[in-house]
PDB file of N, CA and C in Angstrom:
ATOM      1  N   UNK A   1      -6.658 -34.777 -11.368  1.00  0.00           N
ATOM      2  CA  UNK A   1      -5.688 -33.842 -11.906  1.00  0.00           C
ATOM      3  C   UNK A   1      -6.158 -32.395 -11.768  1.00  0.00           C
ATOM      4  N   UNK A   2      -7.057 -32.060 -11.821  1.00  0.00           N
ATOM      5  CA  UNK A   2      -7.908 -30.829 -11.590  1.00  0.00           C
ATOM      6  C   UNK A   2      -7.602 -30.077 -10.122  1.00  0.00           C
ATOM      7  N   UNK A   3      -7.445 -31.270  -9.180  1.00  0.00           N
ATOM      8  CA  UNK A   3      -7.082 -30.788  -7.894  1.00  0.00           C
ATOM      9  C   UNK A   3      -5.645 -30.186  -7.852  1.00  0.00           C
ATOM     10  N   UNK A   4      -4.726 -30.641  -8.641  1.00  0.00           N
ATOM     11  CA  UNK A   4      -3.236 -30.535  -8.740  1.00  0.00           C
ATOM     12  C   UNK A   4      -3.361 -29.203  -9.526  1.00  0.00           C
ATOM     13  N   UNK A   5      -4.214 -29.093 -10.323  1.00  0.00           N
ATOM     14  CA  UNK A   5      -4.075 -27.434 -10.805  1.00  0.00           C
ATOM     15  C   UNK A   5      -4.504 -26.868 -10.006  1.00  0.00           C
ATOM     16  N   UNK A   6      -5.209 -26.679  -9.352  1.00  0.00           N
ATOM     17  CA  UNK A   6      -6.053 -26.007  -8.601  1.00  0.00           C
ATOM     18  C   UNK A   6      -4.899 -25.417  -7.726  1.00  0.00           C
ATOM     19  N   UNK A   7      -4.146 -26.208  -7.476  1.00  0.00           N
ATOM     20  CA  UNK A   7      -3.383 -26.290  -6.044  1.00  0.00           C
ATOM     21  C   UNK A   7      -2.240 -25.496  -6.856  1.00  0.00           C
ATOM     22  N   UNK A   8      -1.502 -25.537  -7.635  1.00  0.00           N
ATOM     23  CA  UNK A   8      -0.999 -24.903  -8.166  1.00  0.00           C
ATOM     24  C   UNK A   8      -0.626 -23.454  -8.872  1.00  0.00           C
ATOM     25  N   UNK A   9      -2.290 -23.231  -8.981  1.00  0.00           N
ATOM     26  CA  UNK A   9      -2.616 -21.570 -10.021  1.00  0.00           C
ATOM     27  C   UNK A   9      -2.685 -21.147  -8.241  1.00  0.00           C
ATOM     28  N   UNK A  10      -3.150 -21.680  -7.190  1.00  0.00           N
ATOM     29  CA  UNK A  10      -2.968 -20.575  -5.687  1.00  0.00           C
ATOM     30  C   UNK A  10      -2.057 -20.915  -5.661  1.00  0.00           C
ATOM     31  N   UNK A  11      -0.711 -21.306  -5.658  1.00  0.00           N
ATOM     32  CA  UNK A  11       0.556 -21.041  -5.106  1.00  0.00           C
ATOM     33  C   UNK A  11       1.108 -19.954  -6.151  1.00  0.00           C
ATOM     34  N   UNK A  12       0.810 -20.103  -7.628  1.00  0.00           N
ATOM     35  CA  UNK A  12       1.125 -19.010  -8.212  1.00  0.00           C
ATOM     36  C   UNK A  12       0.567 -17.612  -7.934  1.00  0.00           C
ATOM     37  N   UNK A  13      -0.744 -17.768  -7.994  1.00  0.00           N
ATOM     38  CA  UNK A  13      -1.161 -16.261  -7.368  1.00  0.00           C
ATOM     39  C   UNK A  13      -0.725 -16.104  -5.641  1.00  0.00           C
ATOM     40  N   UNK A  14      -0.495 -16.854  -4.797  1.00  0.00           N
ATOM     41  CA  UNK A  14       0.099 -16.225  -3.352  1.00  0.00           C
ATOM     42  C   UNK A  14       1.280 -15.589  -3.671  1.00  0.00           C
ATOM     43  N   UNK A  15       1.974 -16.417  -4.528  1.00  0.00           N
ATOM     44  CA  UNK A  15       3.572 -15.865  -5.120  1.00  0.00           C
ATOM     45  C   UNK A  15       2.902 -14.386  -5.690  1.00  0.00           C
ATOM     46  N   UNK A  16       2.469 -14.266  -6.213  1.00  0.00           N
ATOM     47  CA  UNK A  16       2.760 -12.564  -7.042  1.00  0.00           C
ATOM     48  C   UNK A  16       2.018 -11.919  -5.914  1.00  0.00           C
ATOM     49  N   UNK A  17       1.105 -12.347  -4.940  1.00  0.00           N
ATOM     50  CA  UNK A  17       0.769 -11.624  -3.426  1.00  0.00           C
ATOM     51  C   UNK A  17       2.149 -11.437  -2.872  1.00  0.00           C
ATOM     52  N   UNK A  18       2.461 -12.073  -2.400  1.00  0.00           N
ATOM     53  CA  UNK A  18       3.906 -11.972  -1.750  1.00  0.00           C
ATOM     54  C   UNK A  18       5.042 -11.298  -1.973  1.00  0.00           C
ATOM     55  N   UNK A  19       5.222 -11.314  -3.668  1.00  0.00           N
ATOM     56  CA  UNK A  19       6.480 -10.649  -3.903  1.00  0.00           C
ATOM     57  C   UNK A  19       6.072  -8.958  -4.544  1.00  0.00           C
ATOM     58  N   UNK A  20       4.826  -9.009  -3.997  1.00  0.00           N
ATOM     59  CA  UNK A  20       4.664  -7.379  -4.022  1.00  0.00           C
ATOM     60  C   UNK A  20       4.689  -6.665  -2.762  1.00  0.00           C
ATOM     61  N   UNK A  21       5.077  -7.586  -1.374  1.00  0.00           N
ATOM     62  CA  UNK A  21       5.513  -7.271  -0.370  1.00  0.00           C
ATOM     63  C   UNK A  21       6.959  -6.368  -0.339  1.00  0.00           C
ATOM     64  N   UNK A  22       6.950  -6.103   0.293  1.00  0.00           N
ATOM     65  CA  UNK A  22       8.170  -5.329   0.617  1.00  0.00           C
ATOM     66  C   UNK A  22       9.327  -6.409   0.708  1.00  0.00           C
ATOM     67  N   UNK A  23      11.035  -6.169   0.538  1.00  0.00           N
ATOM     68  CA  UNK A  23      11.965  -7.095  -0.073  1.00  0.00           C
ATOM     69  C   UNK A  23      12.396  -7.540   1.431  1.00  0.00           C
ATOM     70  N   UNK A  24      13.106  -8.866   1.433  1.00  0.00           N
ATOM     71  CA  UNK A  24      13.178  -9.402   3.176  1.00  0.00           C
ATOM     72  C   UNK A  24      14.413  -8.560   3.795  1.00  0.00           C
ATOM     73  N   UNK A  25      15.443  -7.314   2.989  1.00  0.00           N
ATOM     74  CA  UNK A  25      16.238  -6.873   3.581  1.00  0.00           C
ATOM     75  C   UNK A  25      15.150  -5.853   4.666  1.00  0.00           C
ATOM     76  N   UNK A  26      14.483  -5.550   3.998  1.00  0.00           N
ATOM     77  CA  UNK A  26      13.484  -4.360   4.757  1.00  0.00           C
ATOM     78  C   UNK A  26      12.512  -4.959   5.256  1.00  0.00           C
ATOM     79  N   UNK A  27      12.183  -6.199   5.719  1.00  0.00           N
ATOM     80  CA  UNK A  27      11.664  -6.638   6.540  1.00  0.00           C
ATOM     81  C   UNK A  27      12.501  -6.763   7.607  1.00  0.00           C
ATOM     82  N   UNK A  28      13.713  -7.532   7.629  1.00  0.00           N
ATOM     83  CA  UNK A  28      14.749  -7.782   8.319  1.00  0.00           C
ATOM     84  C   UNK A  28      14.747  -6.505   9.008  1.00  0.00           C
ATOM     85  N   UNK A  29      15.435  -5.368   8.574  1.00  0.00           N
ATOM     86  CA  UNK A  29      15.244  -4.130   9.288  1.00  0.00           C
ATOM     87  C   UNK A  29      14.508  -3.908  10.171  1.00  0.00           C
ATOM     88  N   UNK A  30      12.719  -4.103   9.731  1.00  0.00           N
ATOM     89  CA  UNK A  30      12.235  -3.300  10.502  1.00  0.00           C
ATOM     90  C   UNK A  30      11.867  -4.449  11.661  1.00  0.00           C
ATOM     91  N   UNK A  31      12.344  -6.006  11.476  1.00  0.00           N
ATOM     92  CA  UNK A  31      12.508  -6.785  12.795  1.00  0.00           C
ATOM     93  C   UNK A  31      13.553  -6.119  13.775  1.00  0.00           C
ATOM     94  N   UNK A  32      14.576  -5.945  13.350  1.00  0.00           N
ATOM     95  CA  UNK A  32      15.727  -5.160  14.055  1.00  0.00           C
ATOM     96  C   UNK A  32      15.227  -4.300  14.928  1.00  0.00           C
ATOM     97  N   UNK A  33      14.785  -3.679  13.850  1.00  0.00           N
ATOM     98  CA  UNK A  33      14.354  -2.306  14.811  1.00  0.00           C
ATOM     99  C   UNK A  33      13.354  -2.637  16.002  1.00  0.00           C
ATOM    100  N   UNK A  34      12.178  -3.129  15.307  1.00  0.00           N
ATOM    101  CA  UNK A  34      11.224  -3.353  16.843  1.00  0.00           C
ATOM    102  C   UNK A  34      11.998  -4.409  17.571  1.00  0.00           C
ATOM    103  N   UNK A  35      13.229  -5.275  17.723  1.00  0.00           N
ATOM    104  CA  UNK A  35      13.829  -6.257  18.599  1.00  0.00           C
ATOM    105  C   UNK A  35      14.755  -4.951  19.748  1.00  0.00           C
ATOM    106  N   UNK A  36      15.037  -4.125  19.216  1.00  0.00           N
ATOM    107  CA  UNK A  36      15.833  -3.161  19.646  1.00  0.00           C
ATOM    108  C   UNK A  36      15.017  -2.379  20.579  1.00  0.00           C
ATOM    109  N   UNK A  37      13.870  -2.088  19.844  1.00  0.00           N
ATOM    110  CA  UNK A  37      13.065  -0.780  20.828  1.00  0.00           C
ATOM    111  C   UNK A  37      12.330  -1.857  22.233  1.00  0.00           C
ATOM    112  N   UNK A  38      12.185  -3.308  21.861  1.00  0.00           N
ATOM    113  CA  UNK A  38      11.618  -3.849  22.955  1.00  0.00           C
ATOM    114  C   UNK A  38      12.475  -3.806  24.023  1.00  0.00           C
ATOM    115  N   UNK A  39      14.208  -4.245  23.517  1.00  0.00           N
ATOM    116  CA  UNK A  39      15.322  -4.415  24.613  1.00  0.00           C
ATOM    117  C   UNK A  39      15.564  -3.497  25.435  1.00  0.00           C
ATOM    118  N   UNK A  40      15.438  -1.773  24.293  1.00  0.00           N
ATOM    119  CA  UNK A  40      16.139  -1.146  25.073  1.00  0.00           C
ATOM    120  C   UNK A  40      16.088  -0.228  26.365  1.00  0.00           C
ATOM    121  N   UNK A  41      15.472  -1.024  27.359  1.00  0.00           N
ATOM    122  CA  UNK A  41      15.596  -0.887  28.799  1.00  0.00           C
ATOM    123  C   UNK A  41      16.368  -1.944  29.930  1.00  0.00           C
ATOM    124  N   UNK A  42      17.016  -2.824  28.796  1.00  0.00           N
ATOM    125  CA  UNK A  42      17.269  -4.387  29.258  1.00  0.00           C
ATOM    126  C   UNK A  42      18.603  -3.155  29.596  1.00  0.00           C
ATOM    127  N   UNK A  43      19.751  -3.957  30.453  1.00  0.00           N
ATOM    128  CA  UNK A  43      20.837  -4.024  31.123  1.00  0.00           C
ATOM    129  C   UNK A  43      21.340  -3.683  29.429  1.00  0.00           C
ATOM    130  N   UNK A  44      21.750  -4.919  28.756  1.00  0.00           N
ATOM    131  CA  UNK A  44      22.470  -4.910  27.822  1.00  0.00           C
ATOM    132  C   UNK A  44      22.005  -4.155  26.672  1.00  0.00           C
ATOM    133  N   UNK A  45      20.729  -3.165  26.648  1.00  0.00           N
ATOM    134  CA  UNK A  45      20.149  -2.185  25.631  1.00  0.00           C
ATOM    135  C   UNK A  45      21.165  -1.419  26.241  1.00  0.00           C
ATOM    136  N   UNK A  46      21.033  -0.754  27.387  1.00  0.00           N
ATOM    137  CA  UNK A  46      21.822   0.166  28.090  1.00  0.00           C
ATOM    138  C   UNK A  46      23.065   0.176  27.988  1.00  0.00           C
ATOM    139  N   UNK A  47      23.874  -1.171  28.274  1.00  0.00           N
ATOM    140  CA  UNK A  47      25.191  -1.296  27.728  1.00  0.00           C
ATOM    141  C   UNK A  47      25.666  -0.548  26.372  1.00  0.00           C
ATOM    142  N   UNK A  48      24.897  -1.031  25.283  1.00  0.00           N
ATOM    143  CA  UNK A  48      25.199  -0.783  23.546  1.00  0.00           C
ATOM    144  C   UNK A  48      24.413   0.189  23.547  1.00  0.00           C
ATOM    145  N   UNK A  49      23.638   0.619  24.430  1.00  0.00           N
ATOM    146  CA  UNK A  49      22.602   1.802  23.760  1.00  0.00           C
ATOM    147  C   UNK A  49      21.930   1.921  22.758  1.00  0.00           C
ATOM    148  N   UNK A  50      21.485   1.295  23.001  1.00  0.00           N
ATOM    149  CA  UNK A  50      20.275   0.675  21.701  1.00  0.00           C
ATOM    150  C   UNK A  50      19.302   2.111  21.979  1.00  0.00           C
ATOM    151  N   UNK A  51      19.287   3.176  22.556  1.00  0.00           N
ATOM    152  CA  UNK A  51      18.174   4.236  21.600  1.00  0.00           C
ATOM    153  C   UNK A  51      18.861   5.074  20.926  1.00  0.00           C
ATOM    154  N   UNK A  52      20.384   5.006  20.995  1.00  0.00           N
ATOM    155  CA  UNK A  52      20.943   6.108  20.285  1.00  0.00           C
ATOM    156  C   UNK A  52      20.872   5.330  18.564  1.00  0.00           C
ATOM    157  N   UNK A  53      21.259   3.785  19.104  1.00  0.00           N
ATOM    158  CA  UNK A  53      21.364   3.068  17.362  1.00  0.00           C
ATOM    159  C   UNK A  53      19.469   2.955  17.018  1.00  0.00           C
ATOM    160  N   UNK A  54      18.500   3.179  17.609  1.00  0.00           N
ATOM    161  CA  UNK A  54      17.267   3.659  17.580  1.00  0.00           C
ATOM    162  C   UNK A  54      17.525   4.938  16.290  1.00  0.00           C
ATOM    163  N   UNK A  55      17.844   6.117  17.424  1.00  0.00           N
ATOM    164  CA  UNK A  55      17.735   6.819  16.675  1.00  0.00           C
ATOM    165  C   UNK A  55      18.766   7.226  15.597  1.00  0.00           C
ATOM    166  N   UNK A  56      19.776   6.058  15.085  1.00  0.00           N
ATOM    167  CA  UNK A  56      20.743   6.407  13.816  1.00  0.00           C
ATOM    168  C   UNK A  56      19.582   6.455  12.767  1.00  0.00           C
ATOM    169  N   UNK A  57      20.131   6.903  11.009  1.00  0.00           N
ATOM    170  CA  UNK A  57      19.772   6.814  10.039  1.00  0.00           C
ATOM    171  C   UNK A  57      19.766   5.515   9.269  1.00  0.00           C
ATOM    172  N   UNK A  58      21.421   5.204  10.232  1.00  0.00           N
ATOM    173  CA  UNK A  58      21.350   3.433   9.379  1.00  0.00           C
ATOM    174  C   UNK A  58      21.166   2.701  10.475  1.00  0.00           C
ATOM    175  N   UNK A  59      19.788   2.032  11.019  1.00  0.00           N
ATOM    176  CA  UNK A  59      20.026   1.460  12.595  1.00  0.00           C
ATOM    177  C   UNK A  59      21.536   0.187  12.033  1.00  0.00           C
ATOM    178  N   UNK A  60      20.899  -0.502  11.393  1.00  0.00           N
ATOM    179  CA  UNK A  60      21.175  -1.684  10.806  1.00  0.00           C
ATOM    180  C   UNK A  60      23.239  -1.953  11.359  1.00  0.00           C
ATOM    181  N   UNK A  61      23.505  -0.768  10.420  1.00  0.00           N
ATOM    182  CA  UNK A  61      24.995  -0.740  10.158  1.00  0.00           C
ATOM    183  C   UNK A  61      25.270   0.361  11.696  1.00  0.00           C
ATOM    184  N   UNK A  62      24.851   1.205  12.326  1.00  0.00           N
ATOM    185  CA  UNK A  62      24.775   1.271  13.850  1.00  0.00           C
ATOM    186  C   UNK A  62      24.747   0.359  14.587  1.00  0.00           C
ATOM    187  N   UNK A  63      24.229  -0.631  14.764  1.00  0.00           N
ATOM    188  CA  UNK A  63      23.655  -1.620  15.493  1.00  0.00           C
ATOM    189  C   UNK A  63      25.152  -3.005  15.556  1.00  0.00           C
ATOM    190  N   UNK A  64      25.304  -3.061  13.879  1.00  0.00           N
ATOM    191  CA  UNK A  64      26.820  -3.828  13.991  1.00  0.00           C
ATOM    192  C   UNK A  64      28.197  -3.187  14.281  1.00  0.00           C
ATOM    193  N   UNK A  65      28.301  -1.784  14.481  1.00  0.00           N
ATOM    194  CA  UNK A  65      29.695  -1.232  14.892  1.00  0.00           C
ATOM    195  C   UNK A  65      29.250  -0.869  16.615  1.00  0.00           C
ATOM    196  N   UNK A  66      28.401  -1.167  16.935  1.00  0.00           N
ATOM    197  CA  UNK A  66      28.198  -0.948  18.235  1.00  0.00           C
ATOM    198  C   UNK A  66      28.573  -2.117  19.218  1.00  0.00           C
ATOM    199  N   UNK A  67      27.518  -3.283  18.654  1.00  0.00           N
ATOM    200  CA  UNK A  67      27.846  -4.347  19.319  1.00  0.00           C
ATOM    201  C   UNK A  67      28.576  -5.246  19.134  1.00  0.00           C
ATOM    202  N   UNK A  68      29.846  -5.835  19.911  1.00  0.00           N
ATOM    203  CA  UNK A  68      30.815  -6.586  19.361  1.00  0.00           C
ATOM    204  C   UNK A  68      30.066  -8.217  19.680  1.00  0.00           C
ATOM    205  N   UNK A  69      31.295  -8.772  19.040  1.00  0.00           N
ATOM    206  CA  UNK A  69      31.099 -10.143  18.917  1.00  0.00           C
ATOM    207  C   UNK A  69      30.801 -10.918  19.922  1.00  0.00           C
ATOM    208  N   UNK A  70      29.512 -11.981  20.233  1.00  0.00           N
ATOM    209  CA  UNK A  70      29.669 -12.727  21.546  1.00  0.00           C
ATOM    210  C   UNK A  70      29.793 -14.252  20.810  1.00  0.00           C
ATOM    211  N   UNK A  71      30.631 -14.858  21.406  1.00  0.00           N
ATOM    212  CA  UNK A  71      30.258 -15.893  21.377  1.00  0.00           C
ATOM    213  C   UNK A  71      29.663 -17.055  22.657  1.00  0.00           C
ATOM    214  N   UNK A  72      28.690 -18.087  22.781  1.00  0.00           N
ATOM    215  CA  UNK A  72      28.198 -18.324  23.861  1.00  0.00           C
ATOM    216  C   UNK A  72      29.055 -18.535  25.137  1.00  0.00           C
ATOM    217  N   UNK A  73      30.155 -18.767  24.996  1.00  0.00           N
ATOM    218  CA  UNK A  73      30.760 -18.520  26.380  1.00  0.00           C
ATOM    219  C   UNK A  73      31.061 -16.893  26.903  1.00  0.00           C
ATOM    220  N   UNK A  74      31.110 -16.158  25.732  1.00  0.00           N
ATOM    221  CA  UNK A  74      31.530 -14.976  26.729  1.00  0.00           C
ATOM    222  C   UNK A  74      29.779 -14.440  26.730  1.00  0.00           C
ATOM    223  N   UNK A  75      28.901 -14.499  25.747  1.00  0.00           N
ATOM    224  CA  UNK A  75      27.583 -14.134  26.090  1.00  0.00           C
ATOM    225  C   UNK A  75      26.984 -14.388  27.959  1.00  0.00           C
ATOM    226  N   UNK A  76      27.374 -16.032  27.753  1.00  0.00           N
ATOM    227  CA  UNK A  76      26.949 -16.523  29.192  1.00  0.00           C
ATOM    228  C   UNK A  76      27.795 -16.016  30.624  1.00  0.00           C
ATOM    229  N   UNK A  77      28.965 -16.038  30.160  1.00  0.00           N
ATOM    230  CA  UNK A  77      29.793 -15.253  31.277  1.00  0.00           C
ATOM    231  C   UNK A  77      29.459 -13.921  31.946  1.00  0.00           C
ATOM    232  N   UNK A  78      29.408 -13.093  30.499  1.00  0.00           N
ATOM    233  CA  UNK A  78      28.898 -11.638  31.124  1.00  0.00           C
ATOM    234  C   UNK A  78      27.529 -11.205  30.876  1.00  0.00           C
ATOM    235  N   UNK A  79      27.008 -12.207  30.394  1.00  0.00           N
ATOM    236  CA  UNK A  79      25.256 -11.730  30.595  1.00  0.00           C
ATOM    237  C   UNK A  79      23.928 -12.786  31.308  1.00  0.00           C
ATOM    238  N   UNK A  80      24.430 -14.040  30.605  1.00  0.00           N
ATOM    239  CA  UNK A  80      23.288 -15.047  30.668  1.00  0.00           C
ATOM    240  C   UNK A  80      23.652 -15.378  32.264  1.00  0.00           C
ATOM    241  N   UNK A  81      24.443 -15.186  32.432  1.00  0.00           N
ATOM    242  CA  UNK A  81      24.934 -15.897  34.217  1.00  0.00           C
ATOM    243  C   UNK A  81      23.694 -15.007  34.636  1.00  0.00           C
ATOM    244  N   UNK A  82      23.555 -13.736  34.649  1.00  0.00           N
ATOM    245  CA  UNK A  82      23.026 -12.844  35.990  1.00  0.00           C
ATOM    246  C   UNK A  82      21.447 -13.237  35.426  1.00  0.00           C
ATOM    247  N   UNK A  83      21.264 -13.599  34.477  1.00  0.00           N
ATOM    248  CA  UNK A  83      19.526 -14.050  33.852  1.00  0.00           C
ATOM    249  C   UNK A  83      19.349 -15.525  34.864  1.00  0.00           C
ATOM    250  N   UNK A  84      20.733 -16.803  34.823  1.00  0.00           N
ATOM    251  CA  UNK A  84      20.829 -17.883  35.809  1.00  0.00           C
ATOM    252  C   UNK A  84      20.440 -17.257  37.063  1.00  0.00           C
ATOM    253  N   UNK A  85      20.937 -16.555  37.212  1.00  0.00           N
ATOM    254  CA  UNK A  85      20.694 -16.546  38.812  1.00  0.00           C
ATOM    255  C   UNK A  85      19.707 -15.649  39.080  1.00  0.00           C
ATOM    256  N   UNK A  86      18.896 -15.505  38.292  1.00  0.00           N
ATOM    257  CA  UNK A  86      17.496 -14.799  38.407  1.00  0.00           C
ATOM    258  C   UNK A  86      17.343 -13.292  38.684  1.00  0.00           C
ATOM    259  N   UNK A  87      18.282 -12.649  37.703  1.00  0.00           N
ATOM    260  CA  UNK A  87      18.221 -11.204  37.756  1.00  0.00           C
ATOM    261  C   UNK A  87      17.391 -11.005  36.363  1.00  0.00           C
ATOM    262  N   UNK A  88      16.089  -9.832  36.168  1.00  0.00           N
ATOM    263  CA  UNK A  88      14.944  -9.619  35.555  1.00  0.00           C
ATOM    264  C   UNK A  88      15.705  -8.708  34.316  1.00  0.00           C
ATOM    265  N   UNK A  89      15.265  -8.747  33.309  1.00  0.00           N
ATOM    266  CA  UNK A  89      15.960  -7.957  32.670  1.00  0.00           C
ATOM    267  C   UNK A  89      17.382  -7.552  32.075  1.00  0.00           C
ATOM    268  N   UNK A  90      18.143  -8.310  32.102  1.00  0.00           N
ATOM    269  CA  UNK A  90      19.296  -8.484  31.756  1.00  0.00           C
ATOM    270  C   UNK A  90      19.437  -8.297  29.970  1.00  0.00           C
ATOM    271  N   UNK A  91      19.486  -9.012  29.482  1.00  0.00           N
ATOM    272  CA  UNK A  91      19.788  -9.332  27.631  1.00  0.00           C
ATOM    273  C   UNK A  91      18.064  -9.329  27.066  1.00  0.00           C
ATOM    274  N   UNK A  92      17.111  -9.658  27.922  1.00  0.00           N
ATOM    275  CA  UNK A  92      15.281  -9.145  27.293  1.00  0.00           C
ATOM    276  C   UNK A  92      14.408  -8.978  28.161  1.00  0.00           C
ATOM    277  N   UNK A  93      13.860  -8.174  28.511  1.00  0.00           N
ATOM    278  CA  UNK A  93      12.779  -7.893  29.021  1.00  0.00           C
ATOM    279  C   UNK A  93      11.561  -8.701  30.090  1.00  0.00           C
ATOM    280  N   UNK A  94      11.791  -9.150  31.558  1.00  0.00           N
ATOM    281  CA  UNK A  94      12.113  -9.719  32.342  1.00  0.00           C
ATOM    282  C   UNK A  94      12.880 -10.746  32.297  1.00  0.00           C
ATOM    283  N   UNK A  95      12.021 -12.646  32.755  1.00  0.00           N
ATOM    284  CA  UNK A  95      12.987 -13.604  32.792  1.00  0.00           C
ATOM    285  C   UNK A  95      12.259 -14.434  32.570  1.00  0.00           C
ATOM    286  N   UNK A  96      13.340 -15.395  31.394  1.00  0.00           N
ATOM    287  CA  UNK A  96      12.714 -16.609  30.938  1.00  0.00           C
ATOM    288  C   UNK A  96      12.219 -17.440  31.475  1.00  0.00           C
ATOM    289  N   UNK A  97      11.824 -17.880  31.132  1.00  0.00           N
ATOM    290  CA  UNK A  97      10.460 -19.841  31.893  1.00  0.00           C
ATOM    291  C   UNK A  97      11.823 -20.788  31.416  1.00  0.00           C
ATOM    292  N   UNK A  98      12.344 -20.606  30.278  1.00  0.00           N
ATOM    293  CA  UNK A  98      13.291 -21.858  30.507  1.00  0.00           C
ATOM    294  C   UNK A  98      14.857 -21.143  29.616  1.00  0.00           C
ATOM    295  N   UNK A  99      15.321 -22.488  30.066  1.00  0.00           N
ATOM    296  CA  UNK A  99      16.804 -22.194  29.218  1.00  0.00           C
ATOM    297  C   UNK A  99      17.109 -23.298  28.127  1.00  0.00           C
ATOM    298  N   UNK A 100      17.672 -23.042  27.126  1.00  0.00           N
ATOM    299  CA  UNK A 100      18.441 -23.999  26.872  1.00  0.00           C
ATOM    300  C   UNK A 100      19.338 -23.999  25.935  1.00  0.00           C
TER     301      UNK A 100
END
C-alpha cells in the first residue's frame, strides 16, 4: 500500500507542476504560430499568407478569416494532388515519405 501512495502524492505534485504552466489556449497559440512560420514558404502559406496572419495581433482569429474551409476532397483536389505527383512544398515544407 505504501507503493500506491507513493504513486499517488507524484501525480499530485506533477499536477500542481503542470497547472502552473501556462493555460492550453496559449499553448495552442503558440503551436499555431510556430506551424505557420514553418509553412510559410509552402505554396499554400503563400496562397493564405501566412506572414501577414504572422504578423496580425490576433494570429489565431487572422488565421480563421483567412483560411476557408477544406474538406478532404477539395483539400486533395487543389493541394494534395500536386504533393501526389511529387511537387516539393506544396501544403509543408518539402515531401512526405508516405500518405495516408
Amino acid at each position: 500500500m505504501a507503493i500506491i501512495g507513493n504513486i499517488i502524492k507524484g501525480v499530485i505534485e506533477a499536477r500542481g507542476v503542470l497547472s502552473k504552466e501556462s493555460s492550453p489556449v496559449d499553448e495552442q497559440k503558440k503551436v499555431l504560430k510556430e506551424l505557420l512560420d514553418k509553412a510559410k514558404d509552402t505554396q499554400f502559406g503563400k496562397q493564405y499568407d501566412f506572414v501577414s496572419i504572422l504578423e496580425s495581433d490576433n494570429i489565431s482569429k487572422e488565421f480563421s478569416n483567412a483560411i476557408p474551409y477544406h474538406n478532404y476532397n477539395k483539400i486533395t483536389e487543389e493541394w494534395w494532388s500536386k504533393t501526389i505527383q511529387g511537387e516539393p512544398d506544396v501544403t509543408w515544407p518539402g515531401s512526405p515519405d508516405f500518405f495516408a
